[in-house]
PDB file of N, CA and C in Angstrom:
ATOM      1  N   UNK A   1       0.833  -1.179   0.000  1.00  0.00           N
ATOM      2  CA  UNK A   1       0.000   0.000   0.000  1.00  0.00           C
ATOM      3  C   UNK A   1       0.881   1.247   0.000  1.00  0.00           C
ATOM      4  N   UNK A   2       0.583   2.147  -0.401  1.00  0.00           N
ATOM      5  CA  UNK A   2       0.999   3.673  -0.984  1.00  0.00           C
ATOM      6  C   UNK A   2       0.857   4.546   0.633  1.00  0.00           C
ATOM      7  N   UNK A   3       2.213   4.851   0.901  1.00  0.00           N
ATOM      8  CA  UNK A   3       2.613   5.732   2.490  1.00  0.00           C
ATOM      9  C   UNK A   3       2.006   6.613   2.133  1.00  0.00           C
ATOM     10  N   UNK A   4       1.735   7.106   1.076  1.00  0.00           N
ATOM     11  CA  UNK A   4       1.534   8.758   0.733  1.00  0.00           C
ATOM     12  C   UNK A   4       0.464   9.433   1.441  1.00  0.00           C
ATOM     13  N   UNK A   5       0.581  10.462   2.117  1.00  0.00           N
ATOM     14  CA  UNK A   5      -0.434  11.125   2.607  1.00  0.00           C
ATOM     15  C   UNK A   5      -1.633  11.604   2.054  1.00  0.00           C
ATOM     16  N   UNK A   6      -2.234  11.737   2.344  1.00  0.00           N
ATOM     17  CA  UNK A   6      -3.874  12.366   1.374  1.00  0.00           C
ATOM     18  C   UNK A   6      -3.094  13.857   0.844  1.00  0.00           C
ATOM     19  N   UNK A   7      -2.648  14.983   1.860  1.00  0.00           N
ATOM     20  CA  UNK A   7      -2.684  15.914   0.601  1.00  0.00           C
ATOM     21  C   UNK A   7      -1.216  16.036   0.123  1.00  0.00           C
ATOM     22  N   UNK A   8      -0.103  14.551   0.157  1.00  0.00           N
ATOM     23  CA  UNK A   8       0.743  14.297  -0.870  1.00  0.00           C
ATOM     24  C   UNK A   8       0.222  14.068  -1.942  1.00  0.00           C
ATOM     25  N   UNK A   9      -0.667  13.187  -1.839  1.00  0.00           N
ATOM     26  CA  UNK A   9      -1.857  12.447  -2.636  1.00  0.00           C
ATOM     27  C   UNK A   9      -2.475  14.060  -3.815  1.00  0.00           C
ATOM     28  N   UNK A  10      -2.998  14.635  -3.187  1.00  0.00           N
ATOM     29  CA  UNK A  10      -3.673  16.052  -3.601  1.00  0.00           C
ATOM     30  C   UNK A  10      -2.632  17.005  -4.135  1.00  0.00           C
ATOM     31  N   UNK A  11      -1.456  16.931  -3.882  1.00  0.00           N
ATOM     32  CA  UNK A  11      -0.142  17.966  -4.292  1.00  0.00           C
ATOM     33  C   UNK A  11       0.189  17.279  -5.236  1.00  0.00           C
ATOM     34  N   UNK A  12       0.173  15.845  -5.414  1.00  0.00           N
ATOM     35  CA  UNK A  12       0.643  15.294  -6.900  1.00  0.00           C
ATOM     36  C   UNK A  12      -0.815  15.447  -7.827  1.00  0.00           C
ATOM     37  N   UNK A  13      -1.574  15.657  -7.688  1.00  0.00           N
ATOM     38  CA  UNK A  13      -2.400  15.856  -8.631  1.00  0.00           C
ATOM     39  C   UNK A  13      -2.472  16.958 -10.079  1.00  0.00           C
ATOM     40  N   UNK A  14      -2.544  16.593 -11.368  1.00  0.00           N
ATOM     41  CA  UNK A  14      -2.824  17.708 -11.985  1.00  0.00           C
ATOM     42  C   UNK A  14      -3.902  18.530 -11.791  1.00  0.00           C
ATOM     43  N   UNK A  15      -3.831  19.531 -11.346  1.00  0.00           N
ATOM     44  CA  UNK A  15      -4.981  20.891 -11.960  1.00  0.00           C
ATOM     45  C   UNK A  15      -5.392  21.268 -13.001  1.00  0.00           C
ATOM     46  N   UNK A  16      -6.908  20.909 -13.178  1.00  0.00           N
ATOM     47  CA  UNK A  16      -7.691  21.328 -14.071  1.00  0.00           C
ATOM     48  C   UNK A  16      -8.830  21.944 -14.203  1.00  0.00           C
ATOM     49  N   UNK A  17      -9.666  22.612 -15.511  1.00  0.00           N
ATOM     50  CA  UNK A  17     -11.066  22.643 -15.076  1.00  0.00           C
ATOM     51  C   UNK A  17     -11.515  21.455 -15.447  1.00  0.00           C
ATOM     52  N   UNK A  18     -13.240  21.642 -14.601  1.00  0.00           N
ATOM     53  CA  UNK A  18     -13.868  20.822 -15.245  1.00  0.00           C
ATOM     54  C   UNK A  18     -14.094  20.426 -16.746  1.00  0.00           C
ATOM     55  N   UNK A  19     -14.053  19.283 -17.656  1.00  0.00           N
ATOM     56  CA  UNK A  19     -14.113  19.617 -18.650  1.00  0.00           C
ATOM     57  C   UNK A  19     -15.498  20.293 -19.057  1.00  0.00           C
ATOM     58  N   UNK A  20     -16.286  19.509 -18.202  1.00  0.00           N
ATOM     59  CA  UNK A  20     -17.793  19.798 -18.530  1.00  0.00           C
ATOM     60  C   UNK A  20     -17.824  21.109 -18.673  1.00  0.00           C
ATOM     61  N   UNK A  21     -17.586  22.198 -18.153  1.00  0.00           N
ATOM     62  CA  UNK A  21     -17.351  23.520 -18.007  1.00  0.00           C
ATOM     63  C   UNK A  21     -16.756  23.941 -19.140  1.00  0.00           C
ATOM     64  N   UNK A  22     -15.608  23.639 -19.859  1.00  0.00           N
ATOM     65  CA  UNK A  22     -14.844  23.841 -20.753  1.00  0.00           C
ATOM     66  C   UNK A  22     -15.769  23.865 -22.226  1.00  0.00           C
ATOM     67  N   UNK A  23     -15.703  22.300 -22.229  1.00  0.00           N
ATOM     68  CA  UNK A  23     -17.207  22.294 -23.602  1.00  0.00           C
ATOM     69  C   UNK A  23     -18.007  22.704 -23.259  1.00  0.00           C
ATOM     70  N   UNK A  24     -19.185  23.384 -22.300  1.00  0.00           N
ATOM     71  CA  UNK A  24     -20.122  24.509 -22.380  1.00  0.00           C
ATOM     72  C   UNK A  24     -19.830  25.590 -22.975  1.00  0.00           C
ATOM     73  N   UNK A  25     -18.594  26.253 -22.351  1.00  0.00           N
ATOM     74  CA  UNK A  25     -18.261  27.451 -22.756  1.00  0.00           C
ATOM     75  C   UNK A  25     -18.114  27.219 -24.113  1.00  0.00           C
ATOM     76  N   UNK A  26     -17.192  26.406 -24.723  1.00  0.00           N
ATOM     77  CA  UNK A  26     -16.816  26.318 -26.038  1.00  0.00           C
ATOM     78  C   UNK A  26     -18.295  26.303 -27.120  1.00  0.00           C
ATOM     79  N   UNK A  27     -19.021  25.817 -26.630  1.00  0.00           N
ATOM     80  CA  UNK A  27     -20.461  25.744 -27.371  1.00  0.00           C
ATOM     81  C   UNK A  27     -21.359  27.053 -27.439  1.00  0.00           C
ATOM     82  N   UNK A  28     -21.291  27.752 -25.905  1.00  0.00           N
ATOM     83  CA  UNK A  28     -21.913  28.905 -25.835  1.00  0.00           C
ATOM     84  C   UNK A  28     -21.343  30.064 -26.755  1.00  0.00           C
ATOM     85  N   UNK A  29     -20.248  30.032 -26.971  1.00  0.00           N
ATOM     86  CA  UNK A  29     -19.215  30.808 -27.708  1.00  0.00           C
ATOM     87  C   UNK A  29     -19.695  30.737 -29.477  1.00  0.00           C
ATOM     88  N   UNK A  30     -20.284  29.834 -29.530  1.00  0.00           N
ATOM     89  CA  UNK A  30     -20.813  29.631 -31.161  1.00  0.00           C
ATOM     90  C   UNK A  30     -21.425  30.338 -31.437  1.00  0.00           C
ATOM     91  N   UNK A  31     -21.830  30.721 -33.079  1.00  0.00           N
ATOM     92  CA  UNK A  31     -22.468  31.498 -33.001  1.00  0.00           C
ATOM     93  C   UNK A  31     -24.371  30.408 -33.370  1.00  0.00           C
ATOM     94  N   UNK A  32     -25.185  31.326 -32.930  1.00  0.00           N
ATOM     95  CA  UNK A  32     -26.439  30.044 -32.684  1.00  0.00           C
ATOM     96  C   UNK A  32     -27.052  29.323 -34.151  1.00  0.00           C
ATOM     97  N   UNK A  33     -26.083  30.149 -35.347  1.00  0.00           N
ATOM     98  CA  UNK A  33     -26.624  28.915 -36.623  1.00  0.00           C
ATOM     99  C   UNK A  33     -25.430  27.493 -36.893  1.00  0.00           C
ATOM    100  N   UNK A  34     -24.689  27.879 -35.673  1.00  0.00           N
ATOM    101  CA  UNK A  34     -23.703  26.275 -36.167  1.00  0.00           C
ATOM    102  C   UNK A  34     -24.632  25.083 -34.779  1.00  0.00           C
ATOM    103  N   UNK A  35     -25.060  24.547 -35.575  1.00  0.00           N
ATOM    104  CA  UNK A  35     -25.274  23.070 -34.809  1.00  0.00           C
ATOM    105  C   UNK A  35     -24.564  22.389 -34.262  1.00  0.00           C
ATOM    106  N   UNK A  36     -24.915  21.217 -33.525  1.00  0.00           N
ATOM    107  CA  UNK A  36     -23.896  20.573 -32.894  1.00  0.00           C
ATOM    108  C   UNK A  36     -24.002  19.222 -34.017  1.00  0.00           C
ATOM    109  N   UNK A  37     -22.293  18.444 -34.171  1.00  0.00           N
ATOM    110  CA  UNK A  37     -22.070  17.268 -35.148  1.00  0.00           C
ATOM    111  C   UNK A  37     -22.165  16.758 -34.429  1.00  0.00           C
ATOM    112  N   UNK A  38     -22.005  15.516 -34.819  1.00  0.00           N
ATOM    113  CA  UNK A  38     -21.812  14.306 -34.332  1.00  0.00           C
ATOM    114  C   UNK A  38     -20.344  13.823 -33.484  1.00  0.00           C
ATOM    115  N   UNK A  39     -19.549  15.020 -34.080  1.00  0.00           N
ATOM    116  CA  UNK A  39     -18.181  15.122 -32.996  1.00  0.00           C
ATOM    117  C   UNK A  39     -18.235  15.682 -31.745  1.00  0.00           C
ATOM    118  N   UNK A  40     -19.497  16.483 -31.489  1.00  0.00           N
ATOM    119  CA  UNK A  40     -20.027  17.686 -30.855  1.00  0.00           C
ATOM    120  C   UNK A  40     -20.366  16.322 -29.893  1.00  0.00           C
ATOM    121  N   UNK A  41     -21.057  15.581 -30.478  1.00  0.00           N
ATOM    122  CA  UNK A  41     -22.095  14.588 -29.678  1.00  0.00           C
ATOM    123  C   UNK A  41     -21.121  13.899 -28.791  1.00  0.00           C
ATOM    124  N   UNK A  42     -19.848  13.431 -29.402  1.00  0.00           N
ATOM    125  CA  UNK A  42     -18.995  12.195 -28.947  1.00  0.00           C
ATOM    126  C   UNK A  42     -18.579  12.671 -27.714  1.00  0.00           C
ATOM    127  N   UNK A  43     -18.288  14.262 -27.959  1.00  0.00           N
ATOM    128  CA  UNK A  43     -17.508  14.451 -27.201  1.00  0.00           C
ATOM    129  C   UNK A  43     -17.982  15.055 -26.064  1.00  0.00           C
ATOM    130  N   UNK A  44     -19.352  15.037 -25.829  1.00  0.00           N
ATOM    131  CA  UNK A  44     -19.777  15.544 -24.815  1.00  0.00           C
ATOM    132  C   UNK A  44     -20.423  14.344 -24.009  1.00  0.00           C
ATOM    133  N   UNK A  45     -20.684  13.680 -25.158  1.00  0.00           N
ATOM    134  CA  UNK A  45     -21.057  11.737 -24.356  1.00  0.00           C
ATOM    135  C   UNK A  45     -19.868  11.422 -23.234  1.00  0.00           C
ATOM    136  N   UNK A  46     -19.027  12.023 -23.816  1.00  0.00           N
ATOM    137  CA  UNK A  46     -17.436  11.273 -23.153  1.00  0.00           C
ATOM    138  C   UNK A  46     -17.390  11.692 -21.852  1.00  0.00           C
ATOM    139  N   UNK A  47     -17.556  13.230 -22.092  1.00  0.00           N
ATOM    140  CA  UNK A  47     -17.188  14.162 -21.037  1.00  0.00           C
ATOM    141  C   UNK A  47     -18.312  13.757 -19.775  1.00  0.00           C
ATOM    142  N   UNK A  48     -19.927  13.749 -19.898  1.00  0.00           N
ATOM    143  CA  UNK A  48     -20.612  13.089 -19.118  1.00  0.00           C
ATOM    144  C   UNK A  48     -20.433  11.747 -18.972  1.00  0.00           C
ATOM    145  N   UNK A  49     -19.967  10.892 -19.339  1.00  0.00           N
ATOM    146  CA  UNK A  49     -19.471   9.740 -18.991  1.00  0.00           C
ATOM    147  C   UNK A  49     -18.117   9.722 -17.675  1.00  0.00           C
ATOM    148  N   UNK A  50     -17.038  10.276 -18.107  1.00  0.00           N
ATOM    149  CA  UNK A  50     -16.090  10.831 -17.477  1.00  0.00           C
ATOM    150  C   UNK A  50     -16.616  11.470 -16.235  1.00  0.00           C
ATOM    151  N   UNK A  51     -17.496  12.185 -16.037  1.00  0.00           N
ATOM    152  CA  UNK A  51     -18.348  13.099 -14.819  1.00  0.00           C
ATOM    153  C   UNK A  51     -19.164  12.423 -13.785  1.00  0.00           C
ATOM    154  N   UNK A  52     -19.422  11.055 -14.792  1.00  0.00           N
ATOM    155  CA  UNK A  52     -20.318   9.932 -13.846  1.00  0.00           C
ATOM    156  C   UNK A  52     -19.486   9.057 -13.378  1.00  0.00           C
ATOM    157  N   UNK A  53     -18.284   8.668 -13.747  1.00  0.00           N
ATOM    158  CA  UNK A  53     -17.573   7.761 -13.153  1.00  0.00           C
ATOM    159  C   UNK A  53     -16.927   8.447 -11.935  1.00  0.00           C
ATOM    160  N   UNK A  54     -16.660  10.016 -11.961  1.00  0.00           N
ATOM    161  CA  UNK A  54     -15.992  10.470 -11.044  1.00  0.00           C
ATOM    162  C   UNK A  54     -16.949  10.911  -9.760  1.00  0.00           C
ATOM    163  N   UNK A  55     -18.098  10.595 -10.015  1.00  0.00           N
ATOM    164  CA  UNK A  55     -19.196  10.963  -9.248  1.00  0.00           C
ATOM    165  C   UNK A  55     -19.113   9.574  -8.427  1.00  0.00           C
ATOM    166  N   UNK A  56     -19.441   8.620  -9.355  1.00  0.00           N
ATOM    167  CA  UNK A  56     -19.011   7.446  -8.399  1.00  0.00           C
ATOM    168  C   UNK A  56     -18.272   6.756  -7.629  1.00  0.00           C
ATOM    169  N   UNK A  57     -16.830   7.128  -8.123  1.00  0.00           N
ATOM    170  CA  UNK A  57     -15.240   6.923  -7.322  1.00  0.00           C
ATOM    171  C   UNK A  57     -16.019   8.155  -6.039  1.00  0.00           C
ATOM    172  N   UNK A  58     -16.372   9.364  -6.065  1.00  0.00           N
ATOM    173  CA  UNK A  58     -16.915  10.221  -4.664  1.00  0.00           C
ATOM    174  C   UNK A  58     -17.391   9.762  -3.899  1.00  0.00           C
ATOM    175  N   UNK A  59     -18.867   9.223  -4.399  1.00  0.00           N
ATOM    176  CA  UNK A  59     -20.093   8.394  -3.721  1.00  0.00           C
ATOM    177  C   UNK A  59     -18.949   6.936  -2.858  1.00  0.00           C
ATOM    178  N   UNK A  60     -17.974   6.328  -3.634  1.00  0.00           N
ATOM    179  CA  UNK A  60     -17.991   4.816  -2.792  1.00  0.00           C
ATOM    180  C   UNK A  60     -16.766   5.543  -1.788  1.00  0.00           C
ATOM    181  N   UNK A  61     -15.946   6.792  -2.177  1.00  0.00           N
ATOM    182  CA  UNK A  61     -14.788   7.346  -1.205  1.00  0.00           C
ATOM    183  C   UNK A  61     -15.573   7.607   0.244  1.00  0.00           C
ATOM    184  N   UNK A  62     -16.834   8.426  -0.165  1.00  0.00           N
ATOM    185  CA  UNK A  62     -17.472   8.864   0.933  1.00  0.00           C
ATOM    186  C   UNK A  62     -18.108   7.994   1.636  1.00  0.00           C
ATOM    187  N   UNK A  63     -19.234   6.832   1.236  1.00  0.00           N
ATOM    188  CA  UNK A  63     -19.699   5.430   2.003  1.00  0.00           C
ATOM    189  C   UNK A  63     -18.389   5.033   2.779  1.00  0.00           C
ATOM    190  N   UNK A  64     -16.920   4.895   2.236  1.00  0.00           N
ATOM    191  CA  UNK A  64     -16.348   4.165   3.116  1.00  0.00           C
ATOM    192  C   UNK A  64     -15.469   4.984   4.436  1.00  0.00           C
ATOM    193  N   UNK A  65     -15.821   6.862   3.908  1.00  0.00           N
ATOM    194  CA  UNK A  65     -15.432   7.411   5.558  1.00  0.00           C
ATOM    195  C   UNK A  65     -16.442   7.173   6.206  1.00  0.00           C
ATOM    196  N   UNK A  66     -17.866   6.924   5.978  1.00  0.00           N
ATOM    197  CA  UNK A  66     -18.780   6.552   6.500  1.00  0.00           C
ATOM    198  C   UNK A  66     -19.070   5.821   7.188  1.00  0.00           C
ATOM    199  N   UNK A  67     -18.296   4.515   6.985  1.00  0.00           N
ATOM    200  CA  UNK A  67     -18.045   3.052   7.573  1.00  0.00           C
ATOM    201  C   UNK A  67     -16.588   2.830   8.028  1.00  0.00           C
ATOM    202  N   UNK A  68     -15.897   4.380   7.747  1.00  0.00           N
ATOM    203  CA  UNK A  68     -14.130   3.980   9.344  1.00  0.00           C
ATOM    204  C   UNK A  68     -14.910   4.333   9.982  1.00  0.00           C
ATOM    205  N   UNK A  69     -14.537   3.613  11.455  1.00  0.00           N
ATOM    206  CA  UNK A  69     -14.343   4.370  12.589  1.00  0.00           C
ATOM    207  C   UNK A  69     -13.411   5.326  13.029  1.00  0.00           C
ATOM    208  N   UNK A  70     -13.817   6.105  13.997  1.00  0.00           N
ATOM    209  CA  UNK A  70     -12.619   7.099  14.548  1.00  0.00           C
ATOM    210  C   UNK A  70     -11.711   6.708  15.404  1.00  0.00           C
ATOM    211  N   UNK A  71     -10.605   6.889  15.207  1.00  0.00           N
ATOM    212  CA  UNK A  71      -9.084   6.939  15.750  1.00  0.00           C
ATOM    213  C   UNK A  71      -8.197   8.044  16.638  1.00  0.00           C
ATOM    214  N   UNK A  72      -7.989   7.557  17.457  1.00  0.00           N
ATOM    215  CA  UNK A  72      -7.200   9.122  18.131  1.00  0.00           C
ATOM    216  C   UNK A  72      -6.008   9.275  17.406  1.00  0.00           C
ATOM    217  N   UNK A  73      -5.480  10.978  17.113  1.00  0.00           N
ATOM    218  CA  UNK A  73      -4.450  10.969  16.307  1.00  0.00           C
ATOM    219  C   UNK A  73      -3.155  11.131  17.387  1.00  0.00           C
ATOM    220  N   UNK A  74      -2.298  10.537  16.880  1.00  0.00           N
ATOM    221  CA  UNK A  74      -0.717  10.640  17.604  1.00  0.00           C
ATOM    222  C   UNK A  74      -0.741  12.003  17.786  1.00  0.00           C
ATOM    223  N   UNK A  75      -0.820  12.935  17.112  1.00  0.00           N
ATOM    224  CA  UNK A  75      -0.578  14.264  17.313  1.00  0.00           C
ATOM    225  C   UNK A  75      -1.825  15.101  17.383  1.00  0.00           C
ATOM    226  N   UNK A  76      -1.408  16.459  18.333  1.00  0.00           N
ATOM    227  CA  UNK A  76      -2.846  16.949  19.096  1.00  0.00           C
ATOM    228  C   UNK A  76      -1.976  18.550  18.078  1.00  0.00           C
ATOM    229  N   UNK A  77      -3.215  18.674  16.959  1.00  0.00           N
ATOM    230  CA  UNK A  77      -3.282  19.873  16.296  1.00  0.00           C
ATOM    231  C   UNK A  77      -3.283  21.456  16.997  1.00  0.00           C
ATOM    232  N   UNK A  78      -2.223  22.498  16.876  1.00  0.00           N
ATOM    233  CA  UNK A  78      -1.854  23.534  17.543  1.00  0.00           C
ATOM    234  C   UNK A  78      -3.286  23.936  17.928  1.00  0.00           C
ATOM    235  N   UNK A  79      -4.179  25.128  19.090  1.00  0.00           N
ATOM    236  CA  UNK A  79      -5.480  25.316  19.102  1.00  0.00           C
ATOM    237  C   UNK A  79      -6.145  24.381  19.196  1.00  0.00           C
ATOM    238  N   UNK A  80      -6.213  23.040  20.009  1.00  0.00           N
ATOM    239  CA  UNK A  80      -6.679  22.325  20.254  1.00  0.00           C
ATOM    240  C   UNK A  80      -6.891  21.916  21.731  1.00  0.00           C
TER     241      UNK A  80
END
């Protein structure tokens, strides 16, 4: 198993936007006689696809702080 701390964990992460956010804007930006293709389609299938899986990796992260129990920590946080 991986020592790494949660916000080692969070400091190695790339930063991004949402994409979902990204292709909105990019669409709103059109002007309103270009339609959406079928590339338009793929790629927004993807992007909500992508949005639901990460919804779900949330949902089972959160059930299982749900189901630790609490632990006393070795160390007593400054203001405490």
């Amino acid at each position: 198993m991986d020592a790494s701390s949660p916000l080692e964990l969070l400091i190695g992460e790339v930063e991004q936007i949402n994409p979902a956010i990204l292709l909105a804007e990019e669409f709103m930006r059109r002007n309103a006689e270009v339609l959406l293709n079928a590339e338009d389609i793929n790629r927004a299938e993807e992007i909500l696809h992508i949005g639901r899986t990460e919804i779900d990796v949330i949902n089972r992260q959160i059930a299982a702080l749900v189901r630790s129990s609490a632990s006393p920590s070795a160390n007593l946080p400054i203001g405490f």
